[in-house]
PDB file of N, CA and C in Angstrom:
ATOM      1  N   UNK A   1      88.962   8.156 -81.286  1.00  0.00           N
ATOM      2  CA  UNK A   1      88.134   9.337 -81.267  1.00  0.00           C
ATOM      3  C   UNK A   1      86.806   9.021 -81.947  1.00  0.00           C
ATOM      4  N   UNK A   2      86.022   9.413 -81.158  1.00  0.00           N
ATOM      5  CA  UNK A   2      84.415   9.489 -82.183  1.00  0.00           C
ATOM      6  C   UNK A   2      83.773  10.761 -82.252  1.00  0.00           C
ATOM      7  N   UNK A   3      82.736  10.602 -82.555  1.00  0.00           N
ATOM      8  CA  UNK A   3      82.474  11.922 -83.526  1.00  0.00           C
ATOM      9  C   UNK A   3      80.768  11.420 -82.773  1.00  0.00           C
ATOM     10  N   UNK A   4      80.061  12.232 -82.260  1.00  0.00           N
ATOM     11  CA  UNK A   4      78.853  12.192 -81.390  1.00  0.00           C
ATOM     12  C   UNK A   4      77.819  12.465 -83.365  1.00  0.00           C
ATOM     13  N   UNK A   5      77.004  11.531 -83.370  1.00  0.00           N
ATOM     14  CA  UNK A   5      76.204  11.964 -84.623  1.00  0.00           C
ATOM     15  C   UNK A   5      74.728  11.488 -84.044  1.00  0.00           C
ATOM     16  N   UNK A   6      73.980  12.682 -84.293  1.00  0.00           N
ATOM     17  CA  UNK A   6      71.981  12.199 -84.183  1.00  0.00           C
ATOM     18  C   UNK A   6      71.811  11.596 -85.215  1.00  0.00           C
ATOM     19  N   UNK A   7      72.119  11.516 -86.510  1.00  0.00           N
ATOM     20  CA  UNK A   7      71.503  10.812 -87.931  1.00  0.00           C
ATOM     21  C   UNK A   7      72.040   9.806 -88.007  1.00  0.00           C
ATOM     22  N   UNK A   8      72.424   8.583 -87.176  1.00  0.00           N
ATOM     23  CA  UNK A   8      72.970   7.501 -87.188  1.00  0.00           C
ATOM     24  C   UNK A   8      72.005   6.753 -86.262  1.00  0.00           C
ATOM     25  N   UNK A   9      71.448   5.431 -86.270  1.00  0.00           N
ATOM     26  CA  UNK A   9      70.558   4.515 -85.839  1.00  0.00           C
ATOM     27  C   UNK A   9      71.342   3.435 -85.244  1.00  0.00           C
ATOM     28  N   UNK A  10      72.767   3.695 -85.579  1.00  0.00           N
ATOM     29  CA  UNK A  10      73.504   2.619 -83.959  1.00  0.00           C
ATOM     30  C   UNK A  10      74.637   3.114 -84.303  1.00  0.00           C
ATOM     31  N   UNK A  11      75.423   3.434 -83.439  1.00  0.00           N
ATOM     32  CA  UNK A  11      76.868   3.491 -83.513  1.00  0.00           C
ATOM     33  C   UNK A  11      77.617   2.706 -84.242  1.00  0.00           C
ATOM     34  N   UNK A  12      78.570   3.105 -85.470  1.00  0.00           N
ATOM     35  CA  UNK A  12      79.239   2.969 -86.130  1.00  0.00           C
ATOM     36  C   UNK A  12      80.830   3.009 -85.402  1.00  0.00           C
ATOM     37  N   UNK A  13      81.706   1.754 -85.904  1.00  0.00           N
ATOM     38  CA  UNK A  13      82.789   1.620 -85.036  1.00  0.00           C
ATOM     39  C   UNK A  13      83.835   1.189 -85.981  1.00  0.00           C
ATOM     40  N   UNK A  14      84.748   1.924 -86.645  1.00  0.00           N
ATOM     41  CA  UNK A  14      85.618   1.286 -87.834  1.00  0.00           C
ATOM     42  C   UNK A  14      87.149   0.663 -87.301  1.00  0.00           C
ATOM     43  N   UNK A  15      86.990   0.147 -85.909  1.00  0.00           N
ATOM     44  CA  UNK A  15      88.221  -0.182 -85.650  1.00  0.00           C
ATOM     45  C   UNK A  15      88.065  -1.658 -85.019  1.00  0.00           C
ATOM     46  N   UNK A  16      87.938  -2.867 -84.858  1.00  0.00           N
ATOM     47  CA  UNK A  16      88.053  -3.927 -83.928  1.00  0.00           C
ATOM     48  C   UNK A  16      88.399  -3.850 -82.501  1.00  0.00           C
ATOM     49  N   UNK A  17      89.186  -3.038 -82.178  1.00  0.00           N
ATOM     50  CA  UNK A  17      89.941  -2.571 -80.820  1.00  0.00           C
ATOM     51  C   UNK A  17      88.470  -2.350 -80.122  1.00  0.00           C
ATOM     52  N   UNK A  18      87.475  -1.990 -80.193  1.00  0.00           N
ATOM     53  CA  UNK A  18      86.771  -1.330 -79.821  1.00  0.00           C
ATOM     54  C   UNK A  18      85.579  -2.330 -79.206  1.00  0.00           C
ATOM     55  N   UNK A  19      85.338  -3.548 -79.702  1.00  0.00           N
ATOM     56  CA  UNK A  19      84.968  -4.470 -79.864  1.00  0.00           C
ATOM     57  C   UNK A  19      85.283  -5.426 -78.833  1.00  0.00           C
ATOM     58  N   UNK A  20      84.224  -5.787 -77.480  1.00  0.00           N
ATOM     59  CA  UNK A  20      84.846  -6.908 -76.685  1.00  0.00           C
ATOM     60  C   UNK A  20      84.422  -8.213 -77.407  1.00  0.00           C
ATOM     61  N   UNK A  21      82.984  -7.946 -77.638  1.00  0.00           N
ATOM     62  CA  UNK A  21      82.541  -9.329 -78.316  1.00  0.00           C
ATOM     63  C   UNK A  21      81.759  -9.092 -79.896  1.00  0.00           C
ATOM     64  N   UNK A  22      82.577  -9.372 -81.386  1.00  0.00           N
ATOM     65  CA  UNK A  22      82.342  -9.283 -82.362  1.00  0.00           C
ATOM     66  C   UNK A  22      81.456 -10.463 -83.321  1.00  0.00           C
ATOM     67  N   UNK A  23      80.585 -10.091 -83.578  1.00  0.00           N
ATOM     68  CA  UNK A  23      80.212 -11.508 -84.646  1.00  0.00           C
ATOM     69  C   UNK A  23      79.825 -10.562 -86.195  1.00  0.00           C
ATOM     70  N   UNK A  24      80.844 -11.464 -86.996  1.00  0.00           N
ATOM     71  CA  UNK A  24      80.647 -10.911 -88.701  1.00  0.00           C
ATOM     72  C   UNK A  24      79.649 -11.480 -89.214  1.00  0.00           C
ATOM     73  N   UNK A  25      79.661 -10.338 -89.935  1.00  0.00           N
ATOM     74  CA  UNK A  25      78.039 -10.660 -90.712  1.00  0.00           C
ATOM     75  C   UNK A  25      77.802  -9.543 -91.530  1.00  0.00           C
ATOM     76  N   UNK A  26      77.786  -9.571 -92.922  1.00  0.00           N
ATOM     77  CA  UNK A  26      77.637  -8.311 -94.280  1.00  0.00           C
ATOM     78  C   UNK A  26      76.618  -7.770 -94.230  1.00  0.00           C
ATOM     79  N   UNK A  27      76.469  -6.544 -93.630  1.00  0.00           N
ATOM     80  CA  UNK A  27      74.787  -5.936 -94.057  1.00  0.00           C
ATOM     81  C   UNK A  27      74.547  -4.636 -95.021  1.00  0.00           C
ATOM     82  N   UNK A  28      73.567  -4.278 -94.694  1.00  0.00           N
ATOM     83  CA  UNK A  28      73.711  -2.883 -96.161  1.00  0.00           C
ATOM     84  C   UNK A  28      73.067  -1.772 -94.730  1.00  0.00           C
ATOM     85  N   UNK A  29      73.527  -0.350 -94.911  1.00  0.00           N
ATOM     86  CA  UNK A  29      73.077   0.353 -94.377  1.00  0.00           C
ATOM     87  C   UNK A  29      72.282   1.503 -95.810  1.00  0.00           C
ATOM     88  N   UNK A  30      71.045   2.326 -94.923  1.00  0.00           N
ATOM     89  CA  UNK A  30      70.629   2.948 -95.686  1.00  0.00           C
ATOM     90  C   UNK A  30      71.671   4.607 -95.402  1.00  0.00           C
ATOM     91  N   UNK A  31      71.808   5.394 -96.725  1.00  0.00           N
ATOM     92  CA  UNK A  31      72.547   6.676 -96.419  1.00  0.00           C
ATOM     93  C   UNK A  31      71.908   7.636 -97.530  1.00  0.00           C
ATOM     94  N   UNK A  32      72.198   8.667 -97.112  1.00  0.00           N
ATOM     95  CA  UNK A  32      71.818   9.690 -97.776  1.00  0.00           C
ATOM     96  C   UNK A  32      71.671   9.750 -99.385  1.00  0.00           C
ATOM     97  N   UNK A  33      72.836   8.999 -99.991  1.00  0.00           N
ATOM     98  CA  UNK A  33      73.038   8.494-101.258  1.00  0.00           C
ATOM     99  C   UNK A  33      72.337   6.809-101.927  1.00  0.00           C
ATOM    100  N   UNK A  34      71.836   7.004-100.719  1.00  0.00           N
ATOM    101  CA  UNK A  34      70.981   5.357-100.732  1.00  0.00           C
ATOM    102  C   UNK A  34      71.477   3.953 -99.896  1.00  0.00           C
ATOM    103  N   UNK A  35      71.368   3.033-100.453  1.00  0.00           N
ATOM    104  CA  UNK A  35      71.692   1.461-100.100  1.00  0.00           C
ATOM    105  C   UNK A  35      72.897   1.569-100.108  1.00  0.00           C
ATOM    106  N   UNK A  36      74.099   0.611 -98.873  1.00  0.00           N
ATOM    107  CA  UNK A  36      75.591   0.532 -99.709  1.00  0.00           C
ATOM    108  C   UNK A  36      75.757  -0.810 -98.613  1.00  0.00           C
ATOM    109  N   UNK A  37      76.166  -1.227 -98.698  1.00  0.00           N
ATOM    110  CA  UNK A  37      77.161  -3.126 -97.996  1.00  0.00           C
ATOM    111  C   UNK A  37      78.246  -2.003 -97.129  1.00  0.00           C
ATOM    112  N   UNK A  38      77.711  -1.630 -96.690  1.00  0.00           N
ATOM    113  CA  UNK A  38      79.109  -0.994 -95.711  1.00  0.00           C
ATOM    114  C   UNK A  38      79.290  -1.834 -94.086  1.00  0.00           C
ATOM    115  N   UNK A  39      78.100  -2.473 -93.584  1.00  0.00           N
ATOM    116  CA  UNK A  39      78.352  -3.457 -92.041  1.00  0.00           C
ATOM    117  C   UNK A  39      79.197  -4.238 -92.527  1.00  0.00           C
ATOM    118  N   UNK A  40      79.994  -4.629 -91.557  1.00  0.00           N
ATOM    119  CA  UNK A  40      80.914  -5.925 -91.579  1.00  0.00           C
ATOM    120  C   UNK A  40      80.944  -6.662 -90.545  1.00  0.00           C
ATOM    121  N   UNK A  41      79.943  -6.414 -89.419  1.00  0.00           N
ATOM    122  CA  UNK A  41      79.719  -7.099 -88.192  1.00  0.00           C
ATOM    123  C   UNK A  41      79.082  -6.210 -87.389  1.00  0.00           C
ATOM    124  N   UNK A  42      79.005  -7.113 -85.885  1.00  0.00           N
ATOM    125  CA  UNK A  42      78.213  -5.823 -85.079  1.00  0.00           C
ATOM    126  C   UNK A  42      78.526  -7.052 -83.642  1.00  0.00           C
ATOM    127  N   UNK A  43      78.581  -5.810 -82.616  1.00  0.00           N
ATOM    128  CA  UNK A  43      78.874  -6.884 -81.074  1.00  0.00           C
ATOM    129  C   UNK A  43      78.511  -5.510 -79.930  1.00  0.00           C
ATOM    130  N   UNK A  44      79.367  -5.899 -79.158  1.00  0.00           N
ATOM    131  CA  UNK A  44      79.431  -5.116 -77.872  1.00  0.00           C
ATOM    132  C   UNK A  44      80.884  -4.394 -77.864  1.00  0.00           C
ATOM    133  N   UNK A  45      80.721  -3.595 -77.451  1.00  0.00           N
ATOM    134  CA  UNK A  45      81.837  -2.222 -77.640  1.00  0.00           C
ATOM    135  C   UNK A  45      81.985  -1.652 -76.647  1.00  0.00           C
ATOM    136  N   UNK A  46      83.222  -0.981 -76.182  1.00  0.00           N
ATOM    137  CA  UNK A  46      83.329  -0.773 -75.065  1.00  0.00           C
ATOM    138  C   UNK A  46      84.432   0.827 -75.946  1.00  0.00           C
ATOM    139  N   UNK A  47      84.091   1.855 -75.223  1.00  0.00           N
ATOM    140  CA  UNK A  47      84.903   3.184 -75.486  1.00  0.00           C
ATOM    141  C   UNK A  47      85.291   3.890 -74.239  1.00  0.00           C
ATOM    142  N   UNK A  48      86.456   4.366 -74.207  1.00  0.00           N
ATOM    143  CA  UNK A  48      86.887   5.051 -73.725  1.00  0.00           C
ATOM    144  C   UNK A  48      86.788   6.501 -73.284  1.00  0.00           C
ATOM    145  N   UNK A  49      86.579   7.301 -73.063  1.00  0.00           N
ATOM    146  CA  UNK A  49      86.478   8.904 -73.378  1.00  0.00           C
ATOM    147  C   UNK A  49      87.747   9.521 -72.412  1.00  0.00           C
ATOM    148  N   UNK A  50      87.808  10.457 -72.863  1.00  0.00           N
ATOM    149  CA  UNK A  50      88.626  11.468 -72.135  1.00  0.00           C
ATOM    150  C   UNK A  50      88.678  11.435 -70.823  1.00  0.00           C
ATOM    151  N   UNK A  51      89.493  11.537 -69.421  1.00  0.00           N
ATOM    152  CA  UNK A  51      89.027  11.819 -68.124  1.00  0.00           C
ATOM    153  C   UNK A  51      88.912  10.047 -67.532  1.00  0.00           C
ATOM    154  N   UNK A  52      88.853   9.085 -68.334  1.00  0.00           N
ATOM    155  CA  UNK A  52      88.532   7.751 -68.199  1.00  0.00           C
ATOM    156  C   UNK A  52      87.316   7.130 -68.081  1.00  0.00           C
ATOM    157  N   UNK A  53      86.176   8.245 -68.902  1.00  0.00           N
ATOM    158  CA  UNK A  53      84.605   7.547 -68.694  1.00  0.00           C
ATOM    159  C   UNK A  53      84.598   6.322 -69.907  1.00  0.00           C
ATOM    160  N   UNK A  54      84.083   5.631 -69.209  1.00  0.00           N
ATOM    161  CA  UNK A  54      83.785   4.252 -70.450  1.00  0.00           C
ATOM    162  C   UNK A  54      81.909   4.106 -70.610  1.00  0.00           C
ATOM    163  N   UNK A  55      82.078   3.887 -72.526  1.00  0.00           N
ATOM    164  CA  UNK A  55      80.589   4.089 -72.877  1.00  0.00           C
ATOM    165  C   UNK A  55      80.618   2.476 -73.401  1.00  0.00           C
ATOM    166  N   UNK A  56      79.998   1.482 -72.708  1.00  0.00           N
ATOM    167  CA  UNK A  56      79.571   0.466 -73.287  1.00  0.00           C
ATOM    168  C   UNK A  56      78.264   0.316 -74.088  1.00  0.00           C
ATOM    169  N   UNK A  57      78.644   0.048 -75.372  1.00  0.00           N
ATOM    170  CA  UNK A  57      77.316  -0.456 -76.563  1.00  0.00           C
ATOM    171  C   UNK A  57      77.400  -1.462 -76.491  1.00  0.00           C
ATOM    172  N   UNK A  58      76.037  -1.964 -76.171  1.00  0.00           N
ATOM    173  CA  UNK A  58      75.655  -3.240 -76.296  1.00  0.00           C
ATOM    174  C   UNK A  58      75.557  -3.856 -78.452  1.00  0.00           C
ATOM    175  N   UNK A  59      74.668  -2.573 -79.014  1.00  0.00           N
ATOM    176  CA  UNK A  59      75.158  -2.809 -80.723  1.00  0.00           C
ATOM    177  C   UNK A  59      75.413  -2.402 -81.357  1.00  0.00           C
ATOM    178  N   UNK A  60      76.658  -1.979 -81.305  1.00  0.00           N
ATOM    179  CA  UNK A  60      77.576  -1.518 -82.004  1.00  0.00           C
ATOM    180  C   UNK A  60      77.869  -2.291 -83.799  1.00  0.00           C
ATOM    181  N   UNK A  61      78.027  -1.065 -84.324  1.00  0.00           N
ATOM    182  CA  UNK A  61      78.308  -1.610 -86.072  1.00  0.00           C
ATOM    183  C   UNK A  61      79.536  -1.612 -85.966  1.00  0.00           C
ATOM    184  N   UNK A  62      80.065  -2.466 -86.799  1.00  0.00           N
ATOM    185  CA  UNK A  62      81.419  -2.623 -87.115  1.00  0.00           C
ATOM    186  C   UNK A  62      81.588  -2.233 -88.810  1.00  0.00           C
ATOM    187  N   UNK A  63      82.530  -1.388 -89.278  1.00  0.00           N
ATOM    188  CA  UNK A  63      82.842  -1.372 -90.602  1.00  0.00           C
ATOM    189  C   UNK A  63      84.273   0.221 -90.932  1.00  0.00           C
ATOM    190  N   UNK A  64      84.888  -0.951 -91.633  1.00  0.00           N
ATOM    191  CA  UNK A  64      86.220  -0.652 -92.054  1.00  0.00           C
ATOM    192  C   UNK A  64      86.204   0.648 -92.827  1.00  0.00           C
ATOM    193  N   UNK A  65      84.889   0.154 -93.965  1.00  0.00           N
ATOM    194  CA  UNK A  65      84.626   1.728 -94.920  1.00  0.00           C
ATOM    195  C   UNK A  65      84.261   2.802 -94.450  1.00  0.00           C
ATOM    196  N   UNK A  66      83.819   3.071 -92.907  1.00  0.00           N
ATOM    197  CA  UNK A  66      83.769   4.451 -92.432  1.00  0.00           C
ATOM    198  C   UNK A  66      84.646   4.922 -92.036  1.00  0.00           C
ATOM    199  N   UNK A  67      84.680   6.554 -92.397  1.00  0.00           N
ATOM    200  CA  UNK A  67      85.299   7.506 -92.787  1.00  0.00           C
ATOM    201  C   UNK A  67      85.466   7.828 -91.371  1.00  0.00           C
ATOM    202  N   UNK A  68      84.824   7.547 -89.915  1.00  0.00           N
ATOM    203  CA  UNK A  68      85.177   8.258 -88.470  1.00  0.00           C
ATOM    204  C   UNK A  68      84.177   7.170 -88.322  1.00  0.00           C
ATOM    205  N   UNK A  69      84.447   7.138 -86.468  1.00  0.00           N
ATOM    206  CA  UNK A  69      83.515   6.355 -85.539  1.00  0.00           C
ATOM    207  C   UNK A  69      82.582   7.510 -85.406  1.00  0.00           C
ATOM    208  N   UNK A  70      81.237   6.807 -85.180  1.00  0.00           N
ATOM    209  CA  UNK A  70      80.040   7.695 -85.196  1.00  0.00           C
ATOM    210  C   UNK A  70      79.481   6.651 -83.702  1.00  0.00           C
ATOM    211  N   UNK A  71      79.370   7.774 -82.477  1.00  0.00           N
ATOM    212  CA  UNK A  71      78.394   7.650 -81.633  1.00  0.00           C
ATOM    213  C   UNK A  71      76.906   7.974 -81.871  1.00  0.00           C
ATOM    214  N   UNK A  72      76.833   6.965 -81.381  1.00  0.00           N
ATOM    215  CA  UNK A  72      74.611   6.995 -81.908  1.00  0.00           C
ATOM    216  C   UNK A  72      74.156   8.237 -80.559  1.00  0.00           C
ATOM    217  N   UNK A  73      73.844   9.277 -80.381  1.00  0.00           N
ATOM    218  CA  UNK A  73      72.794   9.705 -79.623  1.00  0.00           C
ATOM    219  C   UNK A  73      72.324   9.183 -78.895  1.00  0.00           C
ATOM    220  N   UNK A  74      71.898   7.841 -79.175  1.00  0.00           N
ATOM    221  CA  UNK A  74      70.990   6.704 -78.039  1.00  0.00           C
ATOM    222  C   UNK A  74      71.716   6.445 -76.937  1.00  0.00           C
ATOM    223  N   UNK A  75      73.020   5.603 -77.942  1.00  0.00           N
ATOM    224  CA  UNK A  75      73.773   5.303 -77.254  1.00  0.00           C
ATOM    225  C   UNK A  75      74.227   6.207 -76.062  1.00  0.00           C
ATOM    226  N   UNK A  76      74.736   7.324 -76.392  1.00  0.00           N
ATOM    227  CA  UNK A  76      74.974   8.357 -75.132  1.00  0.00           C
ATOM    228  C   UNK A  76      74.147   8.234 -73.965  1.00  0.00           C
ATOM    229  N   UNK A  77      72.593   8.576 -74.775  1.00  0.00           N
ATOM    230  CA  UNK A  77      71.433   8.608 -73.473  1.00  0.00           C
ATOM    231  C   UNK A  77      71.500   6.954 -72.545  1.00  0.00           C
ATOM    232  N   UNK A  78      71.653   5.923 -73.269  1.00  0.00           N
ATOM    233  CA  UNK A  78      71.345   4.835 -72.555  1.00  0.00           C
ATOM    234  C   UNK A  78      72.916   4.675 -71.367  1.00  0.00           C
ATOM    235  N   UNK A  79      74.199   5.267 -71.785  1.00  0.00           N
ATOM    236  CA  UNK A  79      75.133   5.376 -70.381  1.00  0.00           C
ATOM    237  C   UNK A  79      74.637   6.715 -69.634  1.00  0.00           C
ATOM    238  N   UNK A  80      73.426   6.954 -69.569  1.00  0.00           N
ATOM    239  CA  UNK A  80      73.383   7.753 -68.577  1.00  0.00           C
ATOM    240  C   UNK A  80      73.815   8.710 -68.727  1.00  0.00           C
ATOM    241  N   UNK A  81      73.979   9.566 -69.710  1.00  0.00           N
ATOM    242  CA  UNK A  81      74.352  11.161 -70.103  1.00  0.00           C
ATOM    243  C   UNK A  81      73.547  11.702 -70.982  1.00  0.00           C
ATOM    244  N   UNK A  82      73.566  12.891 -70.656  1.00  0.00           N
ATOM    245  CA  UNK A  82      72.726  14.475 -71.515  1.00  0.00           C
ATOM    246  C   UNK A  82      73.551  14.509 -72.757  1.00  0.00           C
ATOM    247  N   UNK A  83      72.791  14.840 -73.763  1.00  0.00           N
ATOM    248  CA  UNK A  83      73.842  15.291 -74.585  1.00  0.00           C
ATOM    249  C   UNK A  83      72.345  16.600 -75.467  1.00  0.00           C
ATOM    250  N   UNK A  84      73.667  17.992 -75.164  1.00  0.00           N
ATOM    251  CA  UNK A  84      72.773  18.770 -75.906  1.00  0.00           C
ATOM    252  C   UNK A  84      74.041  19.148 -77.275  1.00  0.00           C
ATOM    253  N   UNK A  85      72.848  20.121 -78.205  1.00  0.00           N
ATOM    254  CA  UNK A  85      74.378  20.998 -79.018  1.00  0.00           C
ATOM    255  C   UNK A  85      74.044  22.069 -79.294  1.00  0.00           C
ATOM    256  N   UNK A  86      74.857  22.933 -79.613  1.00  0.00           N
ATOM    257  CA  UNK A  86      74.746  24.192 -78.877  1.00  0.00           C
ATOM    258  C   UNK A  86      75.922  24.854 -80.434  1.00  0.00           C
ATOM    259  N   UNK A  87      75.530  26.350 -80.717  1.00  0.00           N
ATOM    260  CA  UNK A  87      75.940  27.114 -81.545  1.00  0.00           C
ATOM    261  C   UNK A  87      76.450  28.188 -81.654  1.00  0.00           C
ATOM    262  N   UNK A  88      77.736  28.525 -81.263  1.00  0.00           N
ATOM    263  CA  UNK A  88      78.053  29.726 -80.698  1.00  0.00           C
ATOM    264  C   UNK A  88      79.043  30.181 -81.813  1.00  0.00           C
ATOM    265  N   UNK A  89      78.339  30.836 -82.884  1.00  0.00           N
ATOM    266  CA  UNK A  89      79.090  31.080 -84.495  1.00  0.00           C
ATOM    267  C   UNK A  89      80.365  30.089 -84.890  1.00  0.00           C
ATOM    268  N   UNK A  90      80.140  29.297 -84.873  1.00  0.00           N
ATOM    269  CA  UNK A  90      81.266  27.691 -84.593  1.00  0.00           C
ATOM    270  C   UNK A  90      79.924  26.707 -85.285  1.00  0.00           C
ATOM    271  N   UNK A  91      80.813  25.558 -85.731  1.00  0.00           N
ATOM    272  CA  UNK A  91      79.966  24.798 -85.862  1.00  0.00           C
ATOM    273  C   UNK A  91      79.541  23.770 -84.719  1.00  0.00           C
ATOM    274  N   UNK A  92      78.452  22.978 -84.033  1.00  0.00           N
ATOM    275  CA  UNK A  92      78.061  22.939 -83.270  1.00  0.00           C
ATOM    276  C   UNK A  92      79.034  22.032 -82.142  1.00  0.00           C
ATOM    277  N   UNK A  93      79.133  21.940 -81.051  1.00  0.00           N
ATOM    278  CA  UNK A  93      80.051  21.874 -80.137  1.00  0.00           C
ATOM    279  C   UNK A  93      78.859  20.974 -78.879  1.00  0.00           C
ATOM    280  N   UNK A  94      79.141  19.816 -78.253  1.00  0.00           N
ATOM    281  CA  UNK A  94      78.764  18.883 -77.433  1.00  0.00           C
ATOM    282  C   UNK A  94      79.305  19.245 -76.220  1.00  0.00           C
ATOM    283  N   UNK A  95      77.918  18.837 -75.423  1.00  0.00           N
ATOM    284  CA  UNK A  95      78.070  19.281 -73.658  1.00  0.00           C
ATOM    285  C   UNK A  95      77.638  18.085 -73.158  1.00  0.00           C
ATOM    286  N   UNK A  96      78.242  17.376 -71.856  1.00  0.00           N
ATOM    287  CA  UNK A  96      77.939  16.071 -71.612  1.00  0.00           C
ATOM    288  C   UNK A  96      77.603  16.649 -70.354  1.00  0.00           C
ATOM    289  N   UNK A  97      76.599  16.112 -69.595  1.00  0.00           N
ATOM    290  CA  UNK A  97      76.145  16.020 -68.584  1.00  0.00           C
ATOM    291  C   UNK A  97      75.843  14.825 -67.611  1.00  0.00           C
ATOM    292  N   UNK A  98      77.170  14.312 -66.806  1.00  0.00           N
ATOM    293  CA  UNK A  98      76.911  13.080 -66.645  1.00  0.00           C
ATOM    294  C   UNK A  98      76.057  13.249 -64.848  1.00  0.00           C
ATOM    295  N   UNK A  99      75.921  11.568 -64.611  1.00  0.00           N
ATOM    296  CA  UNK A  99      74.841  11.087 -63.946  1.00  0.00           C
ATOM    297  C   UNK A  99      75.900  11.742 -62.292  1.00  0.00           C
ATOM    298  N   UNK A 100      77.033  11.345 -62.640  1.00  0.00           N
ATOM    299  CA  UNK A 100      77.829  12.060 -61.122  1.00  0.00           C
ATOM    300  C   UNK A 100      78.365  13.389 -61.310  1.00  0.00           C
ATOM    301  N   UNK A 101      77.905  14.348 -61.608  1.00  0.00           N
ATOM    302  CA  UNK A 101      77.500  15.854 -62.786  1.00  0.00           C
ATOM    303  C   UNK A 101      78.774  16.336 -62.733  1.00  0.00           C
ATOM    304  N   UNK A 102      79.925  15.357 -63.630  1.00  0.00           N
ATOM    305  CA  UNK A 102      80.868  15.926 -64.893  1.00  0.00           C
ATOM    306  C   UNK A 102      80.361  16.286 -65.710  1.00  0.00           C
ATOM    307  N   UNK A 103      81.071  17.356 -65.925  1.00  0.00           N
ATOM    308  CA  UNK A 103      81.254  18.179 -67.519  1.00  0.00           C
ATOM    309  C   UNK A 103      82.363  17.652 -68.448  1.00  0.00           C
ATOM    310  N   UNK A 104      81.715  17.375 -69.974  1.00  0.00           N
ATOM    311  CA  UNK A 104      82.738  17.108 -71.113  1.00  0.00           C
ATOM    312  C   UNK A 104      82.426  17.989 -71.558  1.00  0.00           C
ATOM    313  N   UNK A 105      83.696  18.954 -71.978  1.00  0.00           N
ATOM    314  CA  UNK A 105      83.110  19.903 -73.166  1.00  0.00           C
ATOM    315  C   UNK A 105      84.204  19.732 -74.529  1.00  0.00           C
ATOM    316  N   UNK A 106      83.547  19.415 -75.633  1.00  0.00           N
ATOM    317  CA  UNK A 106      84.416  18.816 -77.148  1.00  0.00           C
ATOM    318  C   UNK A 106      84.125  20.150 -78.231  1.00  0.00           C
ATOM    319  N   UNK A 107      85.679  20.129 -78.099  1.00  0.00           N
ATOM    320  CA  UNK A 107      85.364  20.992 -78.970  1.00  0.00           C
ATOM    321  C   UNK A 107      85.188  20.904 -80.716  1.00  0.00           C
ATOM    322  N   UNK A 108      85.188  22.149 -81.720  1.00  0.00           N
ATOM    323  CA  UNK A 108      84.797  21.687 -82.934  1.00  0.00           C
ATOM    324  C   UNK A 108      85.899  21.246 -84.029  1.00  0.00           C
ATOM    325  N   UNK A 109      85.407  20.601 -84.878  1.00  0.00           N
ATOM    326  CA  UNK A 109      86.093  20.152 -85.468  1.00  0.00           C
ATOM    327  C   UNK A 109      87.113  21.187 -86.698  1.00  0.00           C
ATOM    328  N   UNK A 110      86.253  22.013 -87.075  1.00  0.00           N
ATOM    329  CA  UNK A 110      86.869  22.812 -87.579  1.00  0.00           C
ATOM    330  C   UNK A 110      86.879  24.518 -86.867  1.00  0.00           C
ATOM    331  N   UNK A 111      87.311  25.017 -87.232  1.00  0.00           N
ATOM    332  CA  UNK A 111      87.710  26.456 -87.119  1.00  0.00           C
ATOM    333  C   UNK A 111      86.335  27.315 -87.721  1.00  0.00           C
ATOM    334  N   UNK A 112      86.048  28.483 -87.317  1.00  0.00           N
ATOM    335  CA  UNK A 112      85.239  29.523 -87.340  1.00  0.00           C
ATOM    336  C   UNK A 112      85.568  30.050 -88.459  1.00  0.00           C
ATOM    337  N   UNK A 113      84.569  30.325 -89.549  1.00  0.00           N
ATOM    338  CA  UNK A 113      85.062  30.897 -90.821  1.00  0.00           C
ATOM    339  C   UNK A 113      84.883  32.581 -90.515  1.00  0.00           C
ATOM    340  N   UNK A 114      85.898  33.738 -90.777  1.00  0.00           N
ATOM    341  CA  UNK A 114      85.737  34.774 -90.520  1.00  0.00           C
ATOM    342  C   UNK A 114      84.573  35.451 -91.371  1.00  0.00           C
ATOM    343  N   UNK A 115      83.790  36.768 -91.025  1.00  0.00           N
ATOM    344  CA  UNK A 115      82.545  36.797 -91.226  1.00  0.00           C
ATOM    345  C   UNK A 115      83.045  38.069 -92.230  1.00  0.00           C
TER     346      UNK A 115
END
């Protein structure tokens, strides 16, 4: 499972499985809390989605210390899909618009807090 994120600058991938062609190599990413050694490699990636669409990243991050796989935004746009987000008293919820015009619709991660 990944988690579609705009504030990420390449897709983040904490599993090897994911990975056709890997090369290691320690890097530091910048985060909200600053500098941290969290890369542990980076290659070509190949994902799965729901329905059987496959999203190949050409550079994909590799690292163990993230907390979820994070799809880059880019990444989405460069296989050829829309990606908007959208707010319907929920927290925000992803619409895929692909190139042979399927619909993904994902839902949220958490539950609607009562008002």
């Amino acid at each position: 499972m990944c988690l579609a994120n705009s504030a990420t600058t390449h897709t983040i991938l904490k599993d090897k499985k994911y990975f056709s062609h890997l090369k290691m190599s320690n890097a530091h990413v910048n985060t909200i809390s600053g500098s941290s050694k969290l890369i542990e490699g980076s290659g070509r990636a190949i994902i799965l989605l729901p329905k059987g669409t496959k999203f190949i990243i050409d550079d994909a991050l590799y690292s163990t210390k993230s907390q979820r796989n994070l799809l880059n935004f880019k990444d989405i746009r460069l296989n050829g899909y829309h990606i908007e987000t959208m707010n319907e008293k929920m927290p925000s919820w992803i619409y895929y618009d692909a190139k042979n015009h399927r619909e993904f619709n994902w839902t949220p991660i958490k539950e609607p807090k009562d008002s």
